[in-house]
PDB file of N, CA and C in Angstrom:
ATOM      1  N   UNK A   1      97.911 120.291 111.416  1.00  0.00           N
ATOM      2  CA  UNK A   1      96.484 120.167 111.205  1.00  0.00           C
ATOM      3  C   UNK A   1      96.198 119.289 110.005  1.00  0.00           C
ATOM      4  N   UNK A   2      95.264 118.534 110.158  1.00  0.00           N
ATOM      5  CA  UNK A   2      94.949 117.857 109.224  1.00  0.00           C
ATOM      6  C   UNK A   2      93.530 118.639 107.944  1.00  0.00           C
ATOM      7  N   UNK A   3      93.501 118.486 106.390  1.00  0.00           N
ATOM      8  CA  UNK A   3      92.674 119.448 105.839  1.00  0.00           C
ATOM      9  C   UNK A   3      92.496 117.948 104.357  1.00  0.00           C
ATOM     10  N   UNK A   4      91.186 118.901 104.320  1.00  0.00           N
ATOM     11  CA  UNK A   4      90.640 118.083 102.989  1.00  0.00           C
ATOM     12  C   UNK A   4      90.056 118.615 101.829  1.00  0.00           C
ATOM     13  N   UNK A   5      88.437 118.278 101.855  1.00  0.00           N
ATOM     14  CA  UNK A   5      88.113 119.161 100.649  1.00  0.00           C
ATOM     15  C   UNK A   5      87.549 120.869 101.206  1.00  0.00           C
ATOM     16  N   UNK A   6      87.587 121.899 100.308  1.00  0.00           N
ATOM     17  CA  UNK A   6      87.252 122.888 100.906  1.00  0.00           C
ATOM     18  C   UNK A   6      85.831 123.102 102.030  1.00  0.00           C
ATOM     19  N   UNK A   7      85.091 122.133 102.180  1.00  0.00           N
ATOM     20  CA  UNK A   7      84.177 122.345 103.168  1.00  0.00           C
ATOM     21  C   UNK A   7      84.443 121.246 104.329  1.00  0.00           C
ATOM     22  N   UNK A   8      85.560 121.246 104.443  1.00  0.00           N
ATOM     23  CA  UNK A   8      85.950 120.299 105.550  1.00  0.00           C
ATOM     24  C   UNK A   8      86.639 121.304 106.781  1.00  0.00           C
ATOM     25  N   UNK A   9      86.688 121.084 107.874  1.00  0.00           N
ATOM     26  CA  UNK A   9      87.125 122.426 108.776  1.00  0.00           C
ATOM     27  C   UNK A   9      88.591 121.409 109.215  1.00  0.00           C
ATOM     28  N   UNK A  10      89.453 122.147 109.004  1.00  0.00           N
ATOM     29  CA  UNK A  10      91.187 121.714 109.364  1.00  0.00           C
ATOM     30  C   UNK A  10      90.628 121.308 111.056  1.00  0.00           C
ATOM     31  N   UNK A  11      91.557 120.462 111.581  1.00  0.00           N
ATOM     32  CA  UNK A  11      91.230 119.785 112.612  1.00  0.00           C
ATOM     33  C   UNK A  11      91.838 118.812 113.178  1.00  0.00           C
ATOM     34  N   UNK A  12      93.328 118.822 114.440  1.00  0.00           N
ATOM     35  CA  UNK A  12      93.712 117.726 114.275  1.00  0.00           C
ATOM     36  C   UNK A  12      93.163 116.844 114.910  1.00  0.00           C
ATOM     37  N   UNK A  13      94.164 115.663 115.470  1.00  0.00           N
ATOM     38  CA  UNK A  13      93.387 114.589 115.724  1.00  0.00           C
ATOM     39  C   UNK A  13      93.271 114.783 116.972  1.00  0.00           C
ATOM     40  N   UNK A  14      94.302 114.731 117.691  1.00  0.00           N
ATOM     41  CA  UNK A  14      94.191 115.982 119.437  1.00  0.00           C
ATOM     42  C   UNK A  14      93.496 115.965 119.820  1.00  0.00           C
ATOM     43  N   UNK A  15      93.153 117.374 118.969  1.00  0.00           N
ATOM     44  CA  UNK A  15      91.621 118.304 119.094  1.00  0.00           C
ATOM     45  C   UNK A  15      90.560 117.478 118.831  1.00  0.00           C
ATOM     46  N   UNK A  16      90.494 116.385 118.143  1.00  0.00           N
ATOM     47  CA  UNK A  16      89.013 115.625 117.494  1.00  0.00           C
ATOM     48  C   UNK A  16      88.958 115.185 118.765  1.00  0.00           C
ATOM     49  N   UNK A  17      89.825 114.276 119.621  1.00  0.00           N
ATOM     50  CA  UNK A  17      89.643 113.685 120.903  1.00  0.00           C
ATOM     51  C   UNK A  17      89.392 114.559 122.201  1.00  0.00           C
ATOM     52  N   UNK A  18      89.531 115.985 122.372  1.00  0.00           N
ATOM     53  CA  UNK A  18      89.713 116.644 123.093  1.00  0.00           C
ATOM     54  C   UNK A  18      88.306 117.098 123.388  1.00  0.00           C
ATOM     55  N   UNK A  19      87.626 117.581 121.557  1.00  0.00           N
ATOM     56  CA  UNK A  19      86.441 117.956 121.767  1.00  0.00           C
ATOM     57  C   UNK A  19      85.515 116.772 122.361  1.00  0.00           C
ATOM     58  N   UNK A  20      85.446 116.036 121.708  1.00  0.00           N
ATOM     59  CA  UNK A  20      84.740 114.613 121.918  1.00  0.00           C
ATOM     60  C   UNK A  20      85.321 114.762 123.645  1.00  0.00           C
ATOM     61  N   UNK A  21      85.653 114.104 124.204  1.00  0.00           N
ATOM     62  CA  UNK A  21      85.661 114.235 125.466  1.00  0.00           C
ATOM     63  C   UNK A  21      85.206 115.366 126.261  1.00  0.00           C
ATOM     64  N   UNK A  22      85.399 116.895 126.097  1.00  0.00           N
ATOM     65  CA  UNK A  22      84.094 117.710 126.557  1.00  0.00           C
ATOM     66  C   UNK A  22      83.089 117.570 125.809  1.00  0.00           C
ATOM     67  N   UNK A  23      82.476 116.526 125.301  1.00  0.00           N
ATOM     68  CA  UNK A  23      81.204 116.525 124.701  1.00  0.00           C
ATOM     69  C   UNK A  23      80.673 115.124 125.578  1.00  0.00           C
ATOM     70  N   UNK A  24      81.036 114.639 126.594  1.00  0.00           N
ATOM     71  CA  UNK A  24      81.375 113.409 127.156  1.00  0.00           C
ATOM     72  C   UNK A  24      81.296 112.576 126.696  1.00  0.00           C
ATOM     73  N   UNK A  25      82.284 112.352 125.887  1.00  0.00           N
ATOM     74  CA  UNK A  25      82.235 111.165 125.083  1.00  0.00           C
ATOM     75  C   UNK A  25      83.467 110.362 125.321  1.00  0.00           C
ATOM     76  N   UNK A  26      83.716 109.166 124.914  1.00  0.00           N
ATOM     77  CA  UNK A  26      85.139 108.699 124.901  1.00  0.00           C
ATOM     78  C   UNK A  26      85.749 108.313 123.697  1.00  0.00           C
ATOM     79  N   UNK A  27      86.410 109.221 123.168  1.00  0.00           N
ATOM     80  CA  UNK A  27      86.885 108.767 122.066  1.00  0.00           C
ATOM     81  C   UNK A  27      87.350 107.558 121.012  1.00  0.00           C
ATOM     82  N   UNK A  28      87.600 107.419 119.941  1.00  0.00           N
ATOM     83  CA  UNK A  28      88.283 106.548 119.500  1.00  0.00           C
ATOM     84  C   UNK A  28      88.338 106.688 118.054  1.00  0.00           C
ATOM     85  N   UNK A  29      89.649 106.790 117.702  1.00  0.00           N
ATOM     86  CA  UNK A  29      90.195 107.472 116.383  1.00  0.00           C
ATOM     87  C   UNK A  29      90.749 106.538 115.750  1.00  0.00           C
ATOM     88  N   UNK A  30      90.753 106.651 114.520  1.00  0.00           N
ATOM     89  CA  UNK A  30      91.425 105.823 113.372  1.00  0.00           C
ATOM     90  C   UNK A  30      91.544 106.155 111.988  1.00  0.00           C
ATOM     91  N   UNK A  31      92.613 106.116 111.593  1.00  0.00           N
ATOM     92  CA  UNK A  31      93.059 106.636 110.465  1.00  0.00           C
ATOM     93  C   UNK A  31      92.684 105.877 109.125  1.00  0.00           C
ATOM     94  N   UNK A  32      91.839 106.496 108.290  1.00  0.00           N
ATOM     95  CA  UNK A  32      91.885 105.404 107.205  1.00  0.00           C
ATOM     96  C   UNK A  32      92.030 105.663 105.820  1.00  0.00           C
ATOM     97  N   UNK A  33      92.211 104.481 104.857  1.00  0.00           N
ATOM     98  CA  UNK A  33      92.616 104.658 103.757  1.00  0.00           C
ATOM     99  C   UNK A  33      91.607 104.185 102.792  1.00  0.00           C
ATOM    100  N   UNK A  34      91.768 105.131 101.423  1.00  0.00           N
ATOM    101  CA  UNK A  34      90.885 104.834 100.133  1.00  0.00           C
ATOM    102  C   UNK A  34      91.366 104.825  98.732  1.00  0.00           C
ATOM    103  N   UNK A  35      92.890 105.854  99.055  1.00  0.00           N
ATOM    104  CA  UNK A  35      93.808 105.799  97.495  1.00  0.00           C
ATOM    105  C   UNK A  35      94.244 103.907  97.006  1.00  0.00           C
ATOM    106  N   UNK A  36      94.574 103.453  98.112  1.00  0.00           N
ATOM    107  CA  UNK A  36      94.687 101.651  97.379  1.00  0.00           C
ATOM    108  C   UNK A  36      93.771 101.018  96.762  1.00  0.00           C
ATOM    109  N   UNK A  37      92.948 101.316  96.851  1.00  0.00           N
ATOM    110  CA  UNK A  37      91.216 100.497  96.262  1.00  0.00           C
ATOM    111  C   UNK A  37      91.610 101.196  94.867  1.00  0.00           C
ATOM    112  N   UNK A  38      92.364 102.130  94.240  1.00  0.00           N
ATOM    113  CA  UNK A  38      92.211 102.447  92.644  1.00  0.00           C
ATOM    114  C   UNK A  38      93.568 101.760  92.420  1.00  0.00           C
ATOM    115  N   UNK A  39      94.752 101.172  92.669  1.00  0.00           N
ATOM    116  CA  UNK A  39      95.772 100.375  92.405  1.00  0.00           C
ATOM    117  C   UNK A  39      95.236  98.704  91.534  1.00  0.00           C
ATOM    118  N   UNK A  40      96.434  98.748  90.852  1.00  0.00           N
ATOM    119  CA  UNK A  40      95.924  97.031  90.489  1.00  0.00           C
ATOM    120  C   UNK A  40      95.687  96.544  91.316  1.00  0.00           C
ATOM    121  N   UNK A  41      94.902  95.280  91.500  1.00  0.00           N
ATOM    122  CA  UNK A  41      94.571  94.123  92.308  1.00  0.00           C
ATOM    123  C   UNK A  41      95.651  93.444  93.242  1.00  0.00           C
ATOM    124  N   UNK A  42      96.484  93.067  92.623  1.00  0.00           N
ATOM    125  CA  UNK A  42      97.963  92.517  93.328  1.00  0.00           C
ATOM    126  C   UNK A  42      98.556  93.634  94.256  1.00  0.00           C
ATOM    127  N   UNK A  43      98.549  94.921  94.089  1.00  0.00           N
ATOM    128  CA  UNK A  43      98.935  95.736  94.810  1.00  0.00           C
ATOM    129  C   UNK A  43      97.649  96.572  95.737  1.00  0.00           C
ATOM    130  N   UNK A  44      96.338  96.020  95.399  1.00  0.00           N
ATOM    131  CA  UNK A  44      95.786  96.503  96.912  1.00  0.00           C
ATOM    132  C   UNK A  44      95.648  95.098  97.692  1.00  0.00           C
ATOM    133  N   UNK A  45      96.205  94.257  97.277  1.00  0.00           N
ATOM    134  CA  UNK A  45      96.162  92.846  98.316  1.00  0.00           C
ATOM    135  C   UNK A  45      97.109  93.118  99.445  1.00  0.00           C
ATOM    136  N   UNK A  46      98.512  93.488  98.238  1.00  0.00           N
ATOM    137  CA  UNK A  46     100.036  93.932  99.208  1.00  0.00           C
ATOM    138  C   UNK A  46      99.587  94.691 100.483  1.00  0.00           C
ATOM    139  N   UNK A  47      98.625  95.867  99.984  1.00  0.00           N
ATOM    140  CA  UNK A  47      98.525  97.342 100.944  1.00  0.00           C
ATOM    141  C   UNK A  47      97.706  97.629 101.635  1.00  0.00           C
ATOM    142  N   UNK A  48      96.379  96.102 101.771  1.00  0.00           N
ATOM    143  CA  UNK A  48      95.223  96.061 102.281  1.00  0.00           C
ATOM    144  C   UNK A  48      95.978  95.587 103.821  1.00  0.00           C
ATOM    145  N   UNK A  49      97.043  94.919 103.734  1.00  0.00           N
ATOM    146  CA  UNK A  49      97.807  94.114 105.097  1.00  0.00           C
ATOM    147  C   UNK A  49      98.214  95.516 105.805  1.00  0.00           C
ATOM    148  N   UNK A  50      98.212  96.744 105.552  1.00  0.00           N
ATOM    149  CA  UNK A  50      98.332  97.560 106.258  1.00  0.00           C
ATOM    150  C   UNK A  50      97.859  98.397 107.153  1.00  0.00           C
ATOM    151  N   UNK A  51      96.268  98.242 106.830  1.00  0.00           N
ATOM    152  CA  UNK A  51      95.426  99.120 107.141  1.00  0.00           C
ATOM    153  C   UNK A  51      95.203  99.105 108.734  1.00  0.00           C
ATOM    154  N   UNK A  52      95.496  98.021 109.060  1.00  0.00           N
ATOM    155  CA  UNK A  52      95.245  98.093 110.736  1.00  0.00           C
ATOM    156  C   UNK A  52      96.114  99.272 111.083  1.00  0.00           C
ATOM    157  N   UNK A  53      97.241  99.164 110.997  1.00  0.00           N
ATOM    158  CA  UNK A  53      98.243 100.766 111.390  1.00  0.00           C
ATOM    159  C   UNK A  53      97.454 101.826 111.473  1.00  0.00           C
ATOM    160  N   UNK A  54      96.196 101.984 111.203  1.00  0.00           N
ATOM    161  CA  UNK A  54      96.124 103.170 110.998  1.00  0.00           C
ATOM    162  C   UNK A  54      94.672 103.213 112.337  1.00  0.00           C
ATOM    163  N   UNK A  55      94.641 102.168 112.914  1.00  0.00           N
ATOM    164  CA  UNK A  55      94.188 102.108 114.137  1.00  0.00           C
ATOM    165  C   UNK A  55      95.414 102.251 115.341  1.00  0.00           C
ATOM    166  N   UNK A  56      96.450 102.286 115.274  1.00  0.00           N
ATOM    167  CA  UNK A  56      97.848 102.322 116.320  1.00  0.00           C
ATOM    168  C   UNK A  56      97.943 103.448 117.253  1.00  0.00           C
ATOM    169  N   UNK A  57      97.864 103.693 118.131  1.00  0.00           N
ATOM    170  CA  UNK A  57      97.510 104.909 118.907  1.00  0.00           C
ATOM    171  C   UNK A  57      98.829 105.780 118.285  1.00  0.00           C
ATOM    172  N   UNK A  58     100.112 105.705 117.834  1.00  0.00           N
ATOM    173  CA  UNK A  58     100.779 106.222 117.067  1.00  0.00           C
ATOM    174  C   UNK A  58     100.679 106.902 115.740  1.00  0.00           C
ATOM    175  N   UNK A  59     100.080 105.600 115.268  1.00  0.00           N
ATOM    176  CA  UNK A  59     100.428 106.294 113.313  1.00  0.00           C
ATOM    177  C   UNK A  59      98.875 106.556 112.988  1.00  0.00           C
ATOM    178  N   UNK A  60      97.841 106.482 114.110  1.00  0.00           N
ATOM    179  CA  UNK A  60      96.895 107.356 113.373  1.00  0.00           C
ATOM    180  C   UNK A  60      96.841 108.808 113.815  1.00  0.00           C
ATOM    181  N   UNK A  61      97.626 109.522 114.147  1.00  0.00           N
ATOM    182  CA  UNK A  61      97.939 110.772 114.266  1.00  0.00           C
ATOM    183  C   UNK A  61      98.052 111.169 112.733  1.00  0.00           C
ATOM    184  N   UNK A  62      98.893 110.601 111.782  1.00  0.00           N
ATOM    185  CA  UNK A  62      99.666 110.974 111.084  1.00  0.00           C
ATOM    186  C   UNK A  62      98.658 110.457 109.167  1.00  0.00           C
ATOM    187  N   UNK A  63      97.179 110.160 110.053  1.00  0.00           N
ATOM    188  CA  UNK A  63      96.212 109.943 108.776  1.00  0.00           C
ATOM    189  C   UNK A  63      95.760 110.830 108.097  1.00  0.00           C
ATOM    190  N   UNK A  64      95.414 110.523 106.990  1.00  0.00           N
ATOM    191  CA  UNK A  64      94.917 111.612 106.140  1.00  0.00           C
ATOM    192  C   UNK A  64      93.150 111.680 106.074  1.00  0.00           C
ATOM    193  N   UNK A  65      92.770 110.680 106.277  1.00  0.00           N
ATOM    194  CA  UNK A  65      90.917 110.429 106.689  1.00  0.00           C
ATOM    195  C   UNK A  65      91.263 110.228 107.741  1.00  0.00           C
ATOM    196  N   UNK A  66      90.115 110.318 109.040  1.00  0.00           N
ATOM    197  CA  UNK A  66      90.159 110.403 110.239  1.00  0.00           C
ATOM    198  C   UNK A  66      88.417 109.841 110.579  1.00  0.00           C
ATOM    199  N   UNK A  67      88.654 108.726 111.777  1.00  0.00           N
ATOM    200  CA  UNK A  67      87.008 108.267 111.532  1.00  0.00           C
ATOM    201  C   UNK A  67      87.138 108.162 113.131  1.00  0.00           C
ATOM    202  N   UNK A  68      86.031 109.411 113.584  1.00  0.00           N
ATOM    203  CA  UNK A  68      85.954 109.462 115.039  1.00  0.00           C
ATOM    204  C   UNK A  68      85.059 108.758 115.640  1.00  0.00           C
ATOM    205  N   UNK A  69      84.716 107.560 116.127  1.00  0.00           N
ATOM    206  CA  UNK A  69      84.147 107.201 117.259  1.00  0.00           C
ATOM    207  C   UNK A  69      83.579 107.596 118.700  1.00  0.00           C
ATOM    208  N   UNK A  70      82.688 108.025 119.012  1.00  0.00           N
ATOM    209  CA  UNK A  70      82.561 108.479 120.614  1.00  0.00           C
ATOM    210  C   UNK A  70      81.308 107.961 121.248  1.00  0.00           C
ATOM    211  N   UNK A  71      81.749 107.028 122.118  1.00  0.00           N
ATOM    212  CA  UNK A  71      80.654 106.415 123.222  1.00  0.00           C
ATOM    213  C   UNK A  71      80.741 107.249 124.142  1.00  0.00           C
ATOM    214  N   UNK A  72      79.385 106.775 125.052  1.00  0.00           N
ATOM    215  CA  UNK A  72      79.148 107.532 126.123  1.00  0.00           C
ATOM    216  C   UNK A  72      79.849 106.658 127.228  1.00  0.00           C
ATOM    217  N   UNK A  73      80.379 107.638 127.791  1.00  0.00           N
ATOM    218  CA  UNK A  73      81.073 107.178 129.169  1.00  0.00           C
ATOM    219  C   UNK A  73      79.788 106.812 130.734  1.00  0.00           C
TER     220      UNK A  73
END
């Protein structure tokens, strides 16, 4: 399960797509990042080249922010 600040409800990503789809929606998940934006400059240039990954139907399972999308089908 994924968890954040205490008024956030644990929730994985699964389930984020699962509900969203009985809500008829069609999902679309992506994992994203905000700890690099406080790094020096040279090193959020390095770590900004990463961020697409976290759109990968793989490695955004494994995000720590989660940004759900849902159109109507």
């Amino acid at each position: 399960l994924v968890h954040g600040t205490p008024d956030d409800v644990p929730i994985s990503p699964r389930r984020l797509e699962r509900e969203a789809r009985a809500a008829g929606l069609e999902p679309e998940l992506h994992a994203l990042t905000y700890g690099w934006r406080r790094l020096p400059v040279p090193l959020q240039r390095a770590l900004h080249r990463l961020d697409p990954l976290g759109s990968r139907p793989r490695a955004r399972l494994f995000g720590h922010t989660l940004m759900l999308i849902g159109r109507r089908r």
